[in-house]
Protein backbone atom coordinates (compact mmCIF):
# COMPACT_ATOMS: atom_id res chain seq x y z
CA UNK A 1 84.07 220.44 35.43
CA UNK A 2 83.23 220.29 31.47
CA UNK A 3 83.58 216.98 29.62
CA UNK A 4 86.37 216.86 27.07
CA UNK A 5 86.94 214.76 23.99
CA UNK A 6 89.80 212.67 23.49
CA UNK A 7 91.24 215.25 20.74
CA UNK A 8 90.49 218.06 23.81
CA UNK A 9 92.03 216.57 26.25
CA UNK A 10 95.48 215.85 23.69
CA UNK A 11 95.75 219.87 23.30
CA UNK A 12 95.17 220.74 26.68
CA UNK A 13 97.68 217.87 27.71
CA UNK A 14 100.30 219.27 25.55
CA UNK A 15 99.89 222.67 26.11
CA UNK A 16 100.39 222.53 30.02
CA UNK A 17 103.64 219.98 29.56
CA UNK A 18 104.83 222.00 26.56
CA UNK A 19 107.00 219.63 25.25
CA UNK A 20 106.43 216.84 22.39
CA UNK A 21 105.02 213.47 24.13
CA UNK A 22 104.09 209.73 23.33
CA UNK A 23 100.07 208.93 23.23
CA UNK A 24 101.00 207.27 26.54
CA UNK A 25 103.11 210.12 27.94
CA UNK A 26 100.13 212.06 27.44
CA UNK A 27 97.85 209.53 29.15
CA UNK A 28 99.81 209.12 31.97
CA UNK A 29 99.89 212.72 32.05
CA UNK A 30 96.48 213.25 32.03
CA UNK A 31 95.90 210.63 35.02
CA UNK A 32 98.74 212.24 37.28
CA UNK A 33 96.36 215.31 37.16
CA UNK A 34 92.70 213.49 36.96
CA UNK A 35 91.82 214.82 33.52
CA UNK A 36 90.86 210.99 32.09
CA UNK A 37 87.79 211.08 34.49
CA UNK A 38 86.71 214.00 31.83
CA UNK A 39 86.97 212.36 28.98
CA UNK A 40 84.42 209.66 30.57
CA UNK A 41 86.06 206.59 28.95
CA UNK A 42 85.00 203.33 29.79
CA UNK A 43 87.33 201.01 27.07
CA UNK A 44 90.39 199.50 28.42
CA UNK A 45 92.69 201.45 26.28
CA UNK A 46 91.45 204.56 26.02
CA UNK A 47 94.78 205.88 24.75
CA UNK A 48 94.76 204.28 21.78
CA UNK A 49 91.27 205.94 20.85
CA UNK A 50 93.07 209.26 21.46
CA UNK A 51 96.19 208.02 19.02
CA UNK A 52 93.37 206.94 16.40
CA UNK A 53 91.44 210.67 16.91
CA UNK A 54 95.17 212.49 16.62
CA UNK A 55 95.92 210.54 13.31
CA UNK A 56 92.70 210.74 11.67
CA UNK A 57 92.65 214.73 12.37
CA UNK A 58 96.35 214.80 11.26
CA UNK A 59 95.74 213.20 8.17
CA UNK A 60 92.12 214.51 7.33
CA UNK A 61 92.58 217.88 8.25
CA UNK A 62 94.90 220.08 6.80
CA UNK A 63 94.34 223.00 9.38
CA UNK A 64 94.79 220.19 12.23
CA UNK A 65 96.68 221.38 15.52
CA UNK A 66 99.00 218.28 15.86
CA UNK A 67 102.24 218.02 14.50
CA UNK A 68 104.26 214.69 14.41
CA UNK A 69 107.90 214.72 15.91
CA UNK A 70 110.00 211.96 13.72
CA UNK A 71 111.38 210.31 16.97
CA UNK A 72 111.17 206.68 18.29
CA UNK A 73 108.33 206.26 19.85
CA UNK A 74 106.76 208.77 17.79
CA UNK A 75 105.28 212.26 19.79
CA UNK A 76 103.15 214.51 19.06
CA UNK A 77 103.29 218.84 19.62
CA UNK A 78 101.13 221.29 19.00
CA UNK A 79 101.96 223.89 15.49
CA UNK A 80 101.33 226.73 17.92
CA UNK A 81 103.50 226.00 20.36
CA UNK A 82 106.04 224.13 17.55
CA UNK A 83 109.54 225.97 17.52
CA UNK A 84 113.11 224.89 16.60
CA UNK A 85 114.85 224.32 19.75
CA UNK A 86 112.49 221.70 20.87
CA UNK A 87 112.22 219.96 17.82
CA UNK A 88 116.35 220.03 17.48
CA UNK A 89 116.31 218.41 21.17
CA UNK A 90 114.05 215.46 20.10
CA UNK A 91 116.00 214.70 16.70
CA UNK A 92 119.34 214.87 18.99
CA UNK A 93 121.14 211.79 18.49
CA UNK A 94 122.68 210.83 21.85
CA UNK A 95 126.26 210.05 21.73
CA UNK A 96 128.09 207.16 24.30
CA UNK A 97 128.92 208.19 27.16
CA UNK A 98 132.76 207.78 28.10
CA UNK A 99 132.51 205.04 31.06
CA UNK A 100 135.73 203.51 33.11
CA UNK A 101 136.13 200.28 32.04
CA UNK A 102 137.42 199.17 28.73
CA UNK A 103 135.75 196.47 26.14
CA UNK A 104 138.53 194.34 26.96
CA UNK A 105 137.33 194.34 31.22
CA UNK A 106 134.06 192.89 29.64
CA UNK A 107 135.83 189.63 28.34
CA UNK A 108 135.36 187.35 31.60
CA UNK A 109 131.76 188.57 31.40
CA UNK A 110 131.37 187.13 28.09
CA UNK A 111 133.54 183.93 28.28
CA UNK A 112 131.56 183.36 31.84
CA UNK A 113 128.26 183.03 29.47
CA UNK A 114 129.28 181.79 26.05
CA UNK A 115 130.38 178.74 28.54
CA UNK A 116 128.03 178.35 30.29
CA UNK A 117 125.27 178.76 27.87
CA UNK A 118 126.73 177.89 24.52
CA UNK A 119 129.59 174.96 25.92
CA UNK A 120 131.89 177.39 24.37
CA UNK A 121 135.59 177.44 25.08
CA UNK A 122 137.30 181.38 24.34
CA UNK A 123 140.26 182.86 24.26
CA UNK A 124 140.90 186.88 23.63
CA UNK A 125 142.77 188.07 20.75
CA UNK A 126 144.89 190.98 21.59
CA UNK A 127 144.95 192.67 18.07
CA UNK A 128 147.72 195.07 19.16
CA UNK A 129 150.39 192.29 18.94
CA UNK A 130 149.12 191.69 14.69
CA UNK A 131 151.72 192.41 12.41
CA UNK A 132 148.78 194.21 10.59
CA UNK A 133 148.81 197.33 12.57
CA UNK A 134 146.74 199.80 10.71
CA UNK A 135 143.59 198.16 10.86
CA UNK A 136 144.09 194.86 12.85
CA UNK A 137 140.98 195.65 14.91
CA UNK A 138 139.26 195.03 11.85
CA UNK A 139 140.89 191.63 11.43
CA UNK A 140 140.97 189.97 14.03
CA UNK A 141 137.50 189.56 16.18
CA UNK A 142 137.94 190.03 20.50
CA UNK A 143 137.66 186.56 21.61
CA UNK A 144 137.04 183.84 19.30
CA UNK A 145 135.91 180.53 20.52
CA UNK A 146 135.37 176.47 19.75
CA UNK A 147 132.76 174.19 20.55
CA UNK A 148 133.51 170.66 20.69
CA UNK A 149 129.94 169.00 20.15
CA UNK A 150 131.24 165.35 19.82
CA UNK A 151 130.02 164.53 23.36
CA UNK A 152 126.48 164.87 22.48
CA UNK A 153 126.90 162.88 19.46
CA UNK A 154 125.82 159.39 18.82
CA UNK A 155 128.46 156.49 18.39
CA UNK A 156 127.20 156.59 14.71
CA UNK A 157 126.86 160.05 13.98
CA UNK A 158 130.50 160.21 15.41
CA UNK A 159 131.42 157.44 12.89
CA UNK A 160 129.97 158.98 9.92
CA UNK A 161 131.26 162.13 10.27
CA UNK A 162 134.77 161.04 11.00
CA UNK A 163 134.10 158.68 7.44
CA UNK A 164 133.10 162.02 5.13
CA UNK A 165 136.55 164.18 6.96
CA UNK A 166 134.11 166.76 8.11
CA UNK A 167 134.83 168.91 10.81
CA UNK A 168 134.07 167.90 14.46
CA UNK A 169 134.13 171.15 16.44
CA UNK A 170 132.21 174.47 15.83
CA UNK A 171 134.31 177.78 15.81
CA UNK A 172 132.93 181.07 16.82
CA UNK A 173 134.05 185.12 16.67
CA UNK A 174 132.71 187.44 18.81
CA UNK A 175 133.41 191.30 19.03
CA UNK A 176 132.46 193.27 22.23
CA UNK A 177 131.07 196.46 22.09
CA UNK A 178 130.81 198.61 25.72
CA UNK A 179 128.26 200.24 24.11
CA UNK A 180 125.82 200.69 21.02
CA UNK A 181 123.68 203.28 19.55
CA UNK A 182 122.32 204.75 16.51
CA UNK A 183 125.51 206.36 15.87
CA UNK A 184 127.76 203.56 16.07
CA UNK A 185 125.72 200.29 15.45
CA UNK A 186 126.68 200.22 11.59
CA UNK A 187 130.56 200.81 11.97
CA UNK A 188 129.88 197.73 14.92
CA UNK A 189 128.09 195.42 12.46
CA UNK A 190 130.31 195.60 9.91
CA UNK A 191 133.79 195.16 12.24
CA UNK A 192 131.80 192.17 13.55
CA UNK A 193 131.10 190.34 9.94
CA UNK A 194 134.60 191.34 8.67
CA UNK A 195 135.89 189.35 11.57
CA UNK A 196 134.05 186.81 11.32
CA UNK A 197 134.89 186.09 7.85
C-alpha cells in the first residue's frame, strides 16, 4: 500500500465514516482499520501532529478541505461532504431525559454524604407547605444544613469566640438537581444562589 500524510489520512478517514469526528475519533478510526501503519509515525502522539497539520491548513489555506464543527470537543468534516442535516445533529442541544425518581428520592443520597464527609446535619425543606406559593421553590433551598465545629475547637479558641458573640455553628443550603445540562445549568445556578441568600 501507498504511504499517506497525516493531512491524507484525515480526508480519507472522514470520508469513509462520513460524519464530523474528534482528532482522536479519527485516530482511533484509523487504527480499527490499520491505516496509522501508513502514515509511518514513530512519535507518541501522532494525533496531535495530525490536529496541528488540520489547523495550520485550515487557517493558511483558504481553499482547505476541512471544516470545523462548533461542538465540544471540537470535530472536524470535510466542505464536500458538509451539508445541513449533519451539522444541525452536532449543534443539537440534548434535552434531560424524563427518569422515575424525583429530586426529592435523591435527599438520603445527599444527607448520607454531606454527613459523612462534611459533619453536616440536614433536614429537607418541603417548599410546597410556604405561604409563598408562586415561587417558593425559589426561596427556600431543598435541604439546608448546620455544622457544629465546636468539637474540633481548642478550649481557647472556644473561649474567644464565645467572648466576641460570634457564631459557633456553620449553616449550609443545598439545592438538588436530578439532572444538569447546557440547557438548564443557568436557571439551576441562579435558584441555587437565590436560596442561599
Amino acid at each position: 500500500m501507498e504511504k499517506l500524510t497525516f493531512f491524507e489520512l484525515a480526508i480519507k478517514v472522514l470520508k469513509e465514516a462520513n460524519k464530523p469526528m474528534t482528532i482522536e475519533e479519527i485516530w482511533r478510526y484509523a487504527q480499527e482499520r490499520e491505516y496509522d501503519v501508513l502514515v509511518g509515525s514513530k512519535g507518541k502522539t501522532p494525533w496531535q501532529t495530525m490536529s496541528a497539520r488540520i489547523y495550520v491548513d485550515m487557517r493558511d489555506n483558504p481553499n482547505s478541505p476541512f471544516v470545523k464543527i462548533d461542538s465540544k470537543p471540537k470535530k472536524f468534516f470535510l466542505k464536500e461532504l458538509q451539508n445541513v442535516d449533519t451539522i444541525k445533529e452536532e449543534k443539537e442541544i440534548i434535552q434531560p431525559k424524563e427518569t422515575s425518581y424525583s429530586e426529592r428520592d435523591l435527599h438520603p443520597f445527599l444527607t448520607y454524604y454531606v454527613n459523612t464527609y462534611l459533619n453536616v446535619y440536614t433536614k429537607t425543606i418541603y417548599h410546597e407547605k410556604s405561604s409563598k406559593r408562586t415561587y417558593s421553590q425559589w426561596l427556600h433551598p431543598d435541604l439546608v444544613g448546620i455544622n457544629f465545629p465546636i468539637g474540633e475547637w481548642e478550649s481557647e479558641v472556644l473561649d474567644f469566640g464565645l467572648t466576641l458573640g460570634s457564631q459557633l455553628v456553620k449553616l449550609y443550603s443545598f439545592e438538588v438537581k436530578k439532572e444538569l445540562t447546557f440547557a438548564n445549568i443557568r436557571e439551576a445556578y441562579f435558584q441555587a444562589v437565590s436560596n442561599s441568600s
